[in-house]
N, C-alpha and C. Protein backbone atom coordinates (compact mmCIF):
# COMPACT_ATOMS: atom_id res chain seq x y z
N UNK A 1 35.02 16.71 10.92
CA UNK A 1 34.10 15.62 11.18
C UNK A 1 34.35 14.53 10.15
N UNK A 2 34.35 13.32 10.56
CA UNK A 2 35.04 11.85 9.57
C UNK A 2 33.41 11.97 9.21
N UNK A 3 34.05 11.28 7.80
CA UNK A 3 32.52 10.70 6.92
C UNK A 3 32.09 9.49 7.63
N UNK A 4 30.68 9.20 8.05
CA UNK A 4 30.33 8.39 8.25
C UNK A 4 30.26 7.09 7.60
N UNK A 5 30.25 5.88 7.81
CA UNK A 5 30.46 4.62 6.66
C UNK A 5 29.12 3.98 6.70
N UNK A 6 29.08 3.52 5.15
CA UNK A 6 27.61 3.54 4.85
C UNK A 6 27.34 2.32 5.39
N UNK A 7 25.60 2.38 5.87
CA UNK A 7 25.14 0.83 5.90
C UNK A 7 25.17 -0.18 5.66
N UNK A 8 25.50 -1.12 6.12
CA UNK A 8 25.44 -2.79 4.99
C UNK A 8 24.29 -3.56 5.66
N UNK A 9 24.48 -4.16 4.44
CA UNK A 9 23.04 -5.70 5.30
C UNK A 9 23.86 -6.25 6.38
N UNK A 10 22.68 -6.36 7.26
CA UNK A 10 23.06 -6.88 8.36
C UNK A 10 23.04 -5.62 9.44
N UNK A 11 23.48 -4.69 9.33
CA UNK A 11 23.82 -3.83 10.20
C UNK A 11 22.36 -2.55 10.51
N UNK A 12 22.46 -2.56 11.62
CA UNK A 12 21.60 -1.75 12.17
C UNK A 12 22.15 0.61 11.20
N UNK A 13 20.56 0.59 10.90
CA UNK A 13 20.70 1.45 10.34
C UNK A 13 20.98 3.06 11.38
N UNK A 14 21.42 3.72 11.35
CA UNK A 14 21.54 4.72 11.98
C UNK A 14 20.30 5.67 12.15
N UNK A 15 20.30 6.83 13.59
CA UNK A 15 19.33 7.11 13.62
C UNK A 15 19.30 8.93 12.79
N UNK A 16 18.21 8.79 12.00
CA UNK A 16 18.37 9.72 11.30
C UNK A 16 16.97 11.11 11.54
N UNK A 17 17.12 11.78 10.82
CA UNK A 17 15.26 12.59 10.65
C UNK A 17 15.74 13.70 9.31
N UNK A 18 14.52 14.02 8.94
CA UNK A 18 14.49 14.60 8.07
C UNK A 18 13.23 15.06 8.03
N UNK A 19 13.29 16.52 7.15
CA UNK A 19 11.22 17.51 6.46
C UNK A 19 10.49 16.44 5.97
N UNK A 20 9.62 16.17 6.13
CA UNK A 20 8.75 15.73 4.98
C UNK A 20 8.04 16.57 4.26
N UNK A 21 7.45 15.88 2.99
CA UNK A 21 6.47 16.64 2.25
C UNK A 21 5.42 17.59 3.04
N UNK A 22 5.25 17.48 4.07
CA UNK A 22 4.16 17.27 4.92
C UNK A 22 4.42 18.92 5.76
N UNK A 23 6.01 18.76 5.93
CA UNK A 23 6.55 19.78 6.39
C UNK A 23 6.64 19.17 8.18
N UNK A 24 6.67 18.11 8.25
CA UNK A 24 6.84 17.69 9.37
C UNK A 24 8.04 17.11 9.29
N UNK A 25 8.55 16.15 10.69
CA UNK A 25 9.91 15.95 10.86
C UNK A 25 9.57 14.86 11.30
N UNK A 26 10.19 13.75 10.41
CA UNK A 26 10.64 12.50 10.23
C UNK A 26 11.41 11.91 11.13
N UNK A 27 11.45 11.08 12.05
CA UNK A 27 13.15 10.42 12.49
C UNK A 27 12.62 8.95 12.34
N UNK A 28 13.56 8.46 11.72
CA UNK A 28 13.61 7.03 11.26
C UNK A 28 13.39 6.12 12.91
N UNK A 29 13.92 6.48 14.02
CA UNK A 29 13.71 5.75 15.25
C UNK A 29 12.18 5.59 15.31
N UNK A 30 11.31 6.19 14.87
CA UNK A 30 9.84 6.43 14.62
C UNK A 30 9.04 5.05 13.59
N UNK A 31 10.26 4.95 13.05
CA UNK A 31 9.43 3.79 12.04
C UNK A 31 10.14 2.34 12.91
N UNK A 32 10.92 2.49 13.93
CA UNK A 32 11.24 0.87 14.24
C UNK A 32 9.63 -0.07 14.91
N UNK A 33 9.92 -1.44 15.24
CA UNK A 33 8.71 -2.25 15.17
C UNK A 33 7.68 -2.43 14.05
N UNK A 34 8.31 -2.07 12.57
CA UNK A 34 7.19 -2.08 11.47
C UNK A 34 8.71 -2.42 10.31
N UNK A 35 8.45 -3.24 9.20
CA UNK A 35 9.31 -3.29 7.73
C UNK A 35 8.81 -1.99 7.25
N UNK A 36 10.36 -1.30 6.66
CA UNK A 36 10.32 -0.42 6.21
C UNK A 36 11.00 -0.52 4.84
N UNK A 37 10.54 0.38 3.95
CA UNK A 37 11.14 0.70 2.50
C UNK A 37 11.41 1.84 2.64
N UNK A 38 12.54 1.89 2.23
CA UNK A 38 13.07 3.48 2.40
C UNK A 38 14.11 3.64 0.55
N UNK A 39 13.20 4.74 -0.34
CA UNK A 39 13.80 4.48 -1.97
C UNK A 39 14.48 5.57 -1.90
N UNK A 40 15.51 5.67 -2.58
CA UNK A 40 16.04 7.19 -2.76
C UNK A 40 15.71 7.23 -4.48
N UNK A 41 15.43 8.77 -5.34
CA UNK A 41 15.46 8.53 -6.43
C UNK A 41 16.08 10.23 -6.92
N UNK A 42 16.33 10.50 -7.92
CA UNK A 42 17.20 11.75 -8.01
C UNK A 42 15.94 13.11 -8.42
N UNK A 43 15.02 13.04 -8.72
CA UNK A 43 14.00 14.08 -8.48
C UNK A 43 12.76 14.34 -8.83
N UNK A 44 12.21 14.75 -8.34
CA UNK A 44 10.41 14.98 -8.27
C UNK A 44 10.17 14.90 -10.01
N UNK A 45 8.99 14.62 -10.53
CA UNK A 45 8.44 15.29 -11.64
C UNK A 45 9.10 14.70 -12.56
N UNK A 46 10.26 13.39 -12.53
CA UNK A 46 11.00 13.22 -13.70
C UNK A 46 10.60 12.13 -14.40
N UNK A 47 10.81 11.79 -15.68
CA UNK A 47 9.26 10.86 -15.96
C UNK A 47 10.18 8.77 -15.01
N UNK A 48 11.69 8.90 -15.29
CA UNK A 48 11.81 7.66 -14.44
C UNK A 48 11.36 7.63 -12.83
N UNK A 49 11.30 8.90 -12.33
CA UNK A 49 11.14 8.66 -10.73
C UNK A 49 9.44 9.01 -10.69
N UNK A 50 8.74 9.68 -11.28
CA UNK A 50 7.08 9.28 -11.46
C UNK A 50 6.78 8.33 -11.81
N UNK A 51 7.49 7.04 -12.37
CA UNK A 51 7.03 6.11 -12.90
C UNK A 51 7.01 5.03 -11.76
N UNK A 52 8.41 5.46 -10.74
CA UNK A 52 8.86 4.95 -9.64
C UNK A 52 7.87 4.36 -8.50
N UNK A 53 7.70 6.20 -8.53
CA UNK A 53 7.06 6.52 -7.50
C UNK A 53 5.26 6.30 -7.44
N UNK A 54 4.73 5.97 -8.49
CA UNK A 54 2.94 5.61 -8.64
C UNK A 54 3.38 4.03 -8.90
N UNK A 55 4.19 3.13 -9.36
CA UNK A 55 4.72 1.87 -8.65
C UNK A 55 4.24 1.83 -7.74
N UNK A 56 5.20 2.50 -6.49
CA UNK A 56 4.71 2.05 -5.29
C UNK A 56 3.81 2.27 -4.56
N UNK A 57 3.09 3.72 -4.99
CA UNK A 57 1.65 4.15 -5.06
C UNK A 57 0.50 2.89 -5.25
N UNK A 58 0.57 2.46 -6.41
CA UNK A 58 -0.01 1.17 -6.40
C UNK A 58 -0.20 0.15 -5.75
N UNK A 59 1.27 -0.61 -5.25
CA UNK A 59 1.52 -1.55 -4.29
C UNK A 59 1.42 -1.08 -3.02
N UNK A 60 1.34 -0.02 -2.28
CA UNK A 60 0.94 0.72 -1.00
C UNK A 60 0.38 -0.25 -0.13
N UNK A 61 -1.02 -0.39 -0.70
CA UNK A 61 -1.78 -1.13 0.19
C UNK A 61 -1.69 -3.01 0.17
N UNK A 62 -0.45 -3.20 -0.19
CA UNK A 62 -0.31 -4.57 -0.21
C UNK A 62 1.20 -4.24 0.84
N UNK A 63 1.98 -3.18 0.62
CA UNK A 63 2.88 -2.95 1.43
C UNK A 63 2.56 -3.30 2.83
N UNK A 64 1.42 -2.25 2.99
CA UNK A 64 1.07 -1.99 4.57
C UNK A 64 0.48 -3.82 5.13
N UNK A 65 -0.69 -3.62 4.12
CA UNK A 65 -0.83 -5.18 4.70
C UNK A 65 0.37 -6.11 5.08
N UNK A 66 1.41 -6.36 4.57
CA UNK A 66 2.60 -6.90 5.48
C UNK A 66 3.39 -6.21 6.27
N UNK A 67 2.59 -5.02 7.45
CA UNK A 67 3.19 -4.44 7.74
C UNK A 67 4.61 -3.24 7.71
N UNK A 68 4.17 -3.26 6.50
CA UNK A 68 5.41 -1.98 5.63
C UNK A 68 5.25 -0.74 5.60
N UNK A 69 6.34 0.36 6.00
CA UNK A 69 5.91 1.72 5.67
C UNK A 69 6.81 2.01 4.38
N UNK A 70 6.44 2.73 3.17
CA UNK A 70 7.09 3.09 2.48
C UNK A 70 7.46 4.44 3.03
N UNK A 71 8.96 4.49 2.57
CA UNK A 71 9.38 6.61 2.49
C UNK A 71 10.18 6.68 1.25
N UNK A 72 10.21 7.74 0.55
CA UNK A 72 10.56 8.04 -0.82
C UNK A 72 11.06 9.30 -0.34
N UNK A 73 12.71 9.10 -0.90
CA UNK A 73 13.67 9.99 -0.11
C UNK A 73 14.32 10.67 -2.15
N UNK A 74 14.50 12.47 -1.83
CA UNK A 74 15.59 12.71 -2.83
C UNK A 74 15.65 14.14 -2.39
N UNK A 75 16.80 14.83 -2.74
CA UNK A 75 16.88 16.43 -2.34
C UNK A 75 16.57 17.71 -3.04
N UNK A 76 15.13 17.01 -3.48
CA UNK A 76 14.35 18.28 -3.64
C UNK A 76 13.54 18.74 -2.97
N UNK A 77 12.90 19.72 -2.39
CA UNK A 77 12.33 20.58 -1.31
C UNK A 77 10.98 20.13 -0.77
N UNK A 78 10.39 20.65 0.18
CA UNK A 78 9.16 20.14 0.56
C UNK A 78 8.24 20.71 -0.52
N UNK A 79 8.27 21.72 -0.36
CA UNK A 79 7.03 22.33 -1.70
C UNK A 79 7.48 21.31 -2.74
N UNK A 80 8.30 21.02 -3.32
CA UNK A 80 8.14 20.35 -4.33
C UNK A 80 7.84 18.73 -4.43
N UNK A 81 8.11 18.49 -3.20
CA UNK A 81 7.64 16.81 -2.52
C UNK A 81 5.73 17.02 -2.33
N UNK A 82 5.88 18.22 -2.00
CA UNK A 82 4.27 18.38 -1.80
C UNK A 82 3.59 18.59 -3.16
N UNK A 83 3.68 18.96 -4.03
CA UNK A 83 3.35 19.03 -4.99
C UNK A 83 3.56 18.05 -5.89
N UNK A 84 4.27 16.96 -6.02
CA UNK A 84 4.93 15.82 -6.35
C UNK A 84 4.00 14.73 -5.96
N UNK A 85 3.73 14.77 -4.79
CA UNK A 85 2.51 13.66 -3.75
C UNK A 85 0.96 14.25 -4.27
N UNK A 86 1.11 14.82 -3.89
CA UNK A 86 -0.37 15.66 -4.18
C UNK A 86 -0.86 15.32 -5.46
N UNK A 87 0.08 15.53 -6.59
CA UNK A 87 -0.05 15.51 -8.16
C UNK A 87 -0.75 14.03 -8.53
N UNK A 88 0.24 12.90 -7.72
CA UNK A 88 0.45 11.56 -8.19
C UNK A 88 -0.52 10.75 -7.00
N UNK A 89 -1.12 11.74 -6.30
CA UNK A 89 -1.75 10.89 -5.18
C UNK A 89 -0.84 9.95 -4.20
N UNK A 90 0.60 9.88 -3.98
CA UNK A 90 1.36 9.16 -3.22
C UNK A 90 0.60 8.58 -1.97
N UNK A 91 0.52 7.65 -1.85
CA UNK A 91 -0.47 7.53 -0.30
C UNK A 91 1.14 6.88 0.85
N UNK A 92 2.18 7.71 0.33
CA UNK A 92 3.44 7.72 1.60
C UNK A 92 3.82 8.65 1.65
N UNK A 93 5.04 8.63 2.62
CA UNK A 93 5.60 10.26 3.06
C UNK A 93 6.95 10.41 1.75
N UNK A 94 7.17 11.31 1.63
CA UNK A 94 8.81 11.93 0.84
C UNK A 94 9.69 12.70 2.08
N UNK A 95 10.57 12.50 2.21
CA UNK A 95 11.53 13.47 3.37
C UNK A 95 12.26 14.16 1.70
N UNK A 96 12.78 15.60 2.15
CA UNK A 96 13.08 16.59 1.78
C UNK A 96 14.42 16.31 2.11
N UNK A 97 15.51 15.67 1.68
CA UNK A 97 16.81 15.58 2.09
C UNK A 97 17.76 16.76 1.38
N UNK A 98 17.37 17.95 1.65
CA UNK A 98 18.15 19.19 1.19
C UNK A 98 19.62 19.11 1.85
N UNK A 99 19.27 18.59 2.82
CA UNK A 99 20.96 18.90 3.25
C UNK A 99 22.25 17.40 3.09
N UNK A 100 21.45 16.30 2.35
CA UNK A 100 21.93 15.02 2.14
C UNK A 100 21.92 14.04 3.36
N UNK A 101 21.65 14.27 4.32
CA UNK A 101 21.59 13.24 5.47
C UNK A 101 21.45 12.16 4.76
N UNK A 102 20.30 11.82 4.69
CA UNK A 102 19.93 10.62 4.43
C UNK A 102 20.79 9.80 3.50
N UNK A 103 21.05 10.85 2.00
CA UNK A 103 21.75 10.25 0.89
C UNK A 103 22.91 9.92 1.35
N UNK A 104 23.65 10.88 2.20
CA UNK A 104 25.06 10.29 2.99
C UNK A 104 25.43 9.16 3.36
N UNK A 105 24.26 9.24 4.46
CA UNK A 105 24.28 7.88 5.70
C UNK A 105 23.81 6.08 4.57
N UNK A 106 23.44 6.66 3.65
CA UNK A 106 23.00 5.27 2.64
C UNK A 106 23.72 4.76 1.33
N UNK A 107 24.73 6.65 1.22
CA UNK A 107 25.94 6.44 0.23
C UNK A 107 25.22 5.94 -1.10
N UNK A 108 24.25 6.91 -1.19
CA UNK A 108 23.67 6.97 -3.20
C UNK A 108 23.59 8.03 -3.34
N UNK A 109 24.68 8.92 -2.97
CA UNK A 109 25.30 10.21 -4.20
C UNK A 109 26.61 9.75 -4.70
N UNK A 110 26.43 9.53 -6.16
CA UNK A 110 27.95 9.35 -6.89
C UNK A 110 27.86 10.11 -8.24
N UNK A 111 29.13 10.34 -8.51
CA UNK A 111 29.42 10.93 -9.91
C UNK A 111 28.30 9.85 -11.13
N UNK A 112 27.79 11.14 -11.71
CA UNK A 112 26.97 10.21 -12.70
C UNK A 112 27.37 11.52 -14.10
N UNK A 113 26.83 10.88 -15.08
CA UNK A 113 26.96 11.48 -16.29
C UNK A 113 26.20 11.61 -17.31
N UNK A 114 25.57 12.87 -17.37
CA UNK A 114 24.56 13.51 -18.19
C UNK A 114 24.79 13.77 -19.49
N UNK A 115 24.82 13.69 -20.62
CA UNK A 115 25.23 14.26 -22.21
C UNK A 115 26.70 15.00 -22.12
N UNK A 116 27.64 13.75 -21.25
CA UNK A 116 28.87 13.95 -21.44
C UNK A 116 29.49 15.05 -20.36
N UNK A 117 28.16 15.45 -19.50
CA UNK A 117 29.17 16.16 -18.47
C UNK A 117 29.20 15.55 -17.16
N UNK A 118 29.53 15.42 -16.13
CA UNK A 118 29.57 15.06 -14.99
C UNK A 118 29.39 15.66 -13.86
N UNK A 119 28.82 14.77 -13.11
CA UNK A 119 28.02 16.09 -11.85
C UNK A 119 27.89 14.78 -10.68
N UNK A 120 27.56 15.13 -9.41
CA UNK A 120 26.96 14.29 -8.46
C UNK A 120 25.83 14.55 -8.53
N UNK A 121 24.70 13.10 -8.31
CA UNK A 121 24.07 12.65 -8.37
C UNK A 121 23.24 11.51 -7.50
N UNK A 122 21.76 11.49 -7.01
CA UNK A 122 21.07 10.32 -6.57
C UNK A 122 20.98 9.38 -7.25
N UNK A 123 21.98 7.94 -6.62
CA UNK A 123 21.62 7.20 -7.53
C UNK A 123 20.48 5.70 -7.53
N UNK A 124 19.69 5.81 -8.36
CA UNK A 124 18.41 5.36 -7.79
C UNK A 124 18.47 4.13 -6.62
N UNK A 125 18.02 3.83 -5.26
CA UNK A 125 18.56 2.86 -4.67
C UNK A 125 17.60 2.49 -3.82
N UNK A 126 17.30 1.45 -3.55
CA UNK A 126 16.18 1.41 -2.21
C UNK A 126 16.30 0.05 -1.49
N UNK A 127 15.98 0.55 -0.03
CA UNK A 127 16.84 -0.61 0.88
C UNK A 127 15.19 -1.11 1.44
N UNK A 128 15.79 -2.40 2.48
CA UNK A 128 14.52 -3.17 3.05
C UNK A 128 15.33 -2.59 4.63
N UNK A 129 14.55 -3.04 5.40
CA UNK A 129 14.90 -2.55 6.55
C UNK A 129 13.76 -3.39 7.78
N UNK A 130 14.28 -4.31 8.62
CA UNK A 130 13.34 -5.31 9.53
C UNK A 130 13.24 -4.15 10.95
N UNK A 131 12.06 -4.79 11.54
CA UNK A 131 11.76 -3.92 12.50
C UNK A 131 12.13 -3.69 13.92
N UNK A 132 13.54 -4.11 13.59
CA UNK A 132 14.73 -4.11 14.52
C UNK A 132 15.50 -2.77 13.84
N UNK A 133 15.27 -2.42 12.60
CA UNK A 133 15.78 -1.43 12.07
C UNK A 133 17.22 -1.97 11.76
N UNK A 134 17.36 -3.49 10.81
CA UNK A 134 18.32 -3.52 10.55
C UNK A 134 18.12 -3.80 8.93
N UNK A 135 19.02 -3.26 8.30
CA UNK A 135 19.08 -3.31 6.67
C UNK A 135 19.50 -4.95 6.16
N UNK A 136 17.83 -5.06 5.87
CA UNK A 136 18.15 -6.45 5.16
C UNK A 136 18.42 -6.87 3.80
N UNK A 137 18.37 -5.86 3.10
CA UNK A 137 17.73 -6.00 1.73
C UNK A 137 18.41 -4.47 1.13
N UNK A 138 19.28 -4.55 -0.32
CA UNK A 138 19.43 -3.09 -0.74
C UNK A 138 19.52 -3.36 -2.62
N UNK A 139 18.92 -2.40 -3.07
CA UNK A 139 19.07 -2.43 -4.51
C UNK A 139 19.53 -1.25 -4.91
N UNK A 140 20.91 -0.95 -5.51
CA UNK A 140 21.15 -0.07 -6.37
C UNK A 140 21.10 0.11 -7.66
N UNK A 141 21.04 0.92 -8.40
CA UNK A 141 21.48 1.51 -9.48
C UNK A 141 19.85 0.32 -10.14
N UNK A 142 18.87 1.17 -9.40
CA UNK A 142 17.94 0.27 -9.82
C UNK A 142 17.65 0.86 -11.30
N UNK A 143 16.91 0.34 -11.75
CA UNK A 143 15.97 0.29 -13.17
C UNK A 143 14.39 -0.21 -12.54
N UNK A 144 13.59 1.05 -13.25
CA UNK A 144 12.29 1.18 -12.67
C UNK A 144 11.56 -0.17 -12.82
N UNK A 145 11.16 -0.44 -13.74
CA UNK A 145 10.18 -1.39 -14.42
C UNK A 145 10.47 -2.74 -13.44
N UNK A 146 9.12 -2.36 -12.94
CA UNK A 146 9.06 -3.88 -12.02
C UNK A 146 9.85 -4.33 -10.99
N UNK A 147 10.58 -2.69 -10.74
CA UNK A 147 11.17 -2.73 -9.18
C UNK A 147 10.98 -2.74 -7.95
N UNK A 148 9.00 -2.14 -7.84
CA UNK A 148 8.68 -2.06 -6.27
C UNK A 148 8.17 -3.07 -6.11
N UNK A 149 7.69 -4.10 -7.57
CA UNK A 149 7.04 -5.64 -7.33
C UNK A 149 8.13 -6.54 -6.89
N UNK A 150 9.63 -6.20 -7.30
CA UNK A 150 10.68 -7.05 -6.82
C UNK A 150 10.69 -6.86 -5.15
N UNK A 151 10.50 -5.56 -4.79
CA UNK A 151 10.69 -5.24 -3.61
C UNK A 151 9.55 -5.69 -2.65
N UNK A 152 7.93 -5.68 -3.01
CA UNK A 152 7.02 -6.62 -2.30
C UNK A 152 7.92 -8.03 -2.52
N UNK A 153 8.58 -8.71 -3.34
CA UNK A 153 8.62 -9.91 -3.35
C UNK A 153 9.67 -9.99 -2.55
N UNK A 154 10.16 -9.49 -1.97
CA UNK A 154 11.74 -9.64 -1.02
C UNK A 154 11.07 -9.63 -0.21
N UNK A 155 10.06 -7.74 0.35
CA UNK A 155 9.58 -8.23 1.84
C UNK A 155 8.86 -9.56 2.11
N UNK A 156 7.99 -9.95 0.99
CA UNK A 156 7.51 -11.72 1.42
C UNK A 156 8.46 -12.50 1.88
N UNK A 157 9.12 -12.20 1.66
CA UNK A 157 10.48 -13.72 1.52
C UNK A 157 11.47 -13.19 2.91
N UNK A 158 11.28 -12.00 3.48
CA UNK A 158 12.05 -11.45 4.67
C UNK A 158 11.33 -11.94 5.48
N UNK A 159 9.96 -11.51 5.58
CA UNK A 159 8.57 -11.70 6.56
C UNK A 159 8.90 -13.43 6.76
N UNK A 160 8.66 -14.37 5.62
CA UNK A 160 8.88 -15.86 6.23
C UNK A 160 10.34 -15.90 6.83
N UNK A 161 11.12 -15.56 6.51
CA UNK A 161 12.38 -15.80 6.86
C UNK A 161 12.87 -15.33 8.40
N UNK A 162 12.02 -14.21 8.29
CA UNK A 162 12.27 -13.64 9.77
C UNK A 162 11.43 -14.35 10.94
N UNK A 163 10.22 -15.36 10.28
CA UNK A 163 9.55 -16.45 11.56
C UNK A 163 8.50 -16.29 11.30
């Protein structure tokens, strides 16, 4: 089976699904007709991706008001997405990407490097996505601080732009 080639702006995102926290099953065709945020981050409980993740906890309800769903994607398990949400109060879903779908199809697993050893890795990334389900908007190799306020400020600026 050929590797699939990752998304770019502009291009319609592929149709995907995945567990959620929830223990339910996700398919991204489910979120078209609404702006979507879709973050990947490398794992539950870690103090950069809790810091991430109650970010956008915060901004939630300014999300939705412009019609936004957040999903917070990484491949650690549902129990531990559930316990992760639960802990931090998340008021969005987490998909359980154990088997990498998602990270594949969006191409943020790369070699990263820990106290000199090397391993693959999520690397922190989160895309915009219009409700045509096409990727308008992508940030990699983000840095937390004041990243999901960058990301309300893009969807503003998509929302006028799009009419």
């Amino acid at each position: 089976m050929g590797r699939q080639s990752p998304i770019r702006i502009g291009k319609r995102v592929p149709s995907l699904a995945g567990i959620t926290d929830s223990g339910d099953v996700l398919k991204s065709d489910t979120l078209l007709n609404q702006w979507v945020v879709i973050y990947f981050y490398p794992r539950d409980s870690t103090p950069g991706c809790t810091s991430e993740a109650v970010d956008f906890g915060k901004l939630a309800p300014r999300f939705r008001k412009l019609g936004c769903t957040i999903v917070g994607v990484s491949r650690d398990s549902v129990a531990s997405h559930a316990r992760f949400r639960e802990k931090h109060a998340l008021p969005f879903t987490l998909v359980a990407d154990t088997d990498e779908t998602w990270c594949t199809a969006f191409d943020v697993i790369h070699e990263k490097v820990l106290y000199g050893k090397r391993h693959l890795g999520v690397v922190r990334s989160t895309f915009l996505i219009d409700p045509q389900g096409v990727l308008r908007a992508e940030w990699r190799g983000v840095k937390v601080t004041g990243h999901a306020q960058a990301v309300l400020d893009a969807l503003q600026d998509a929302r006028k732009n799009a009419g």
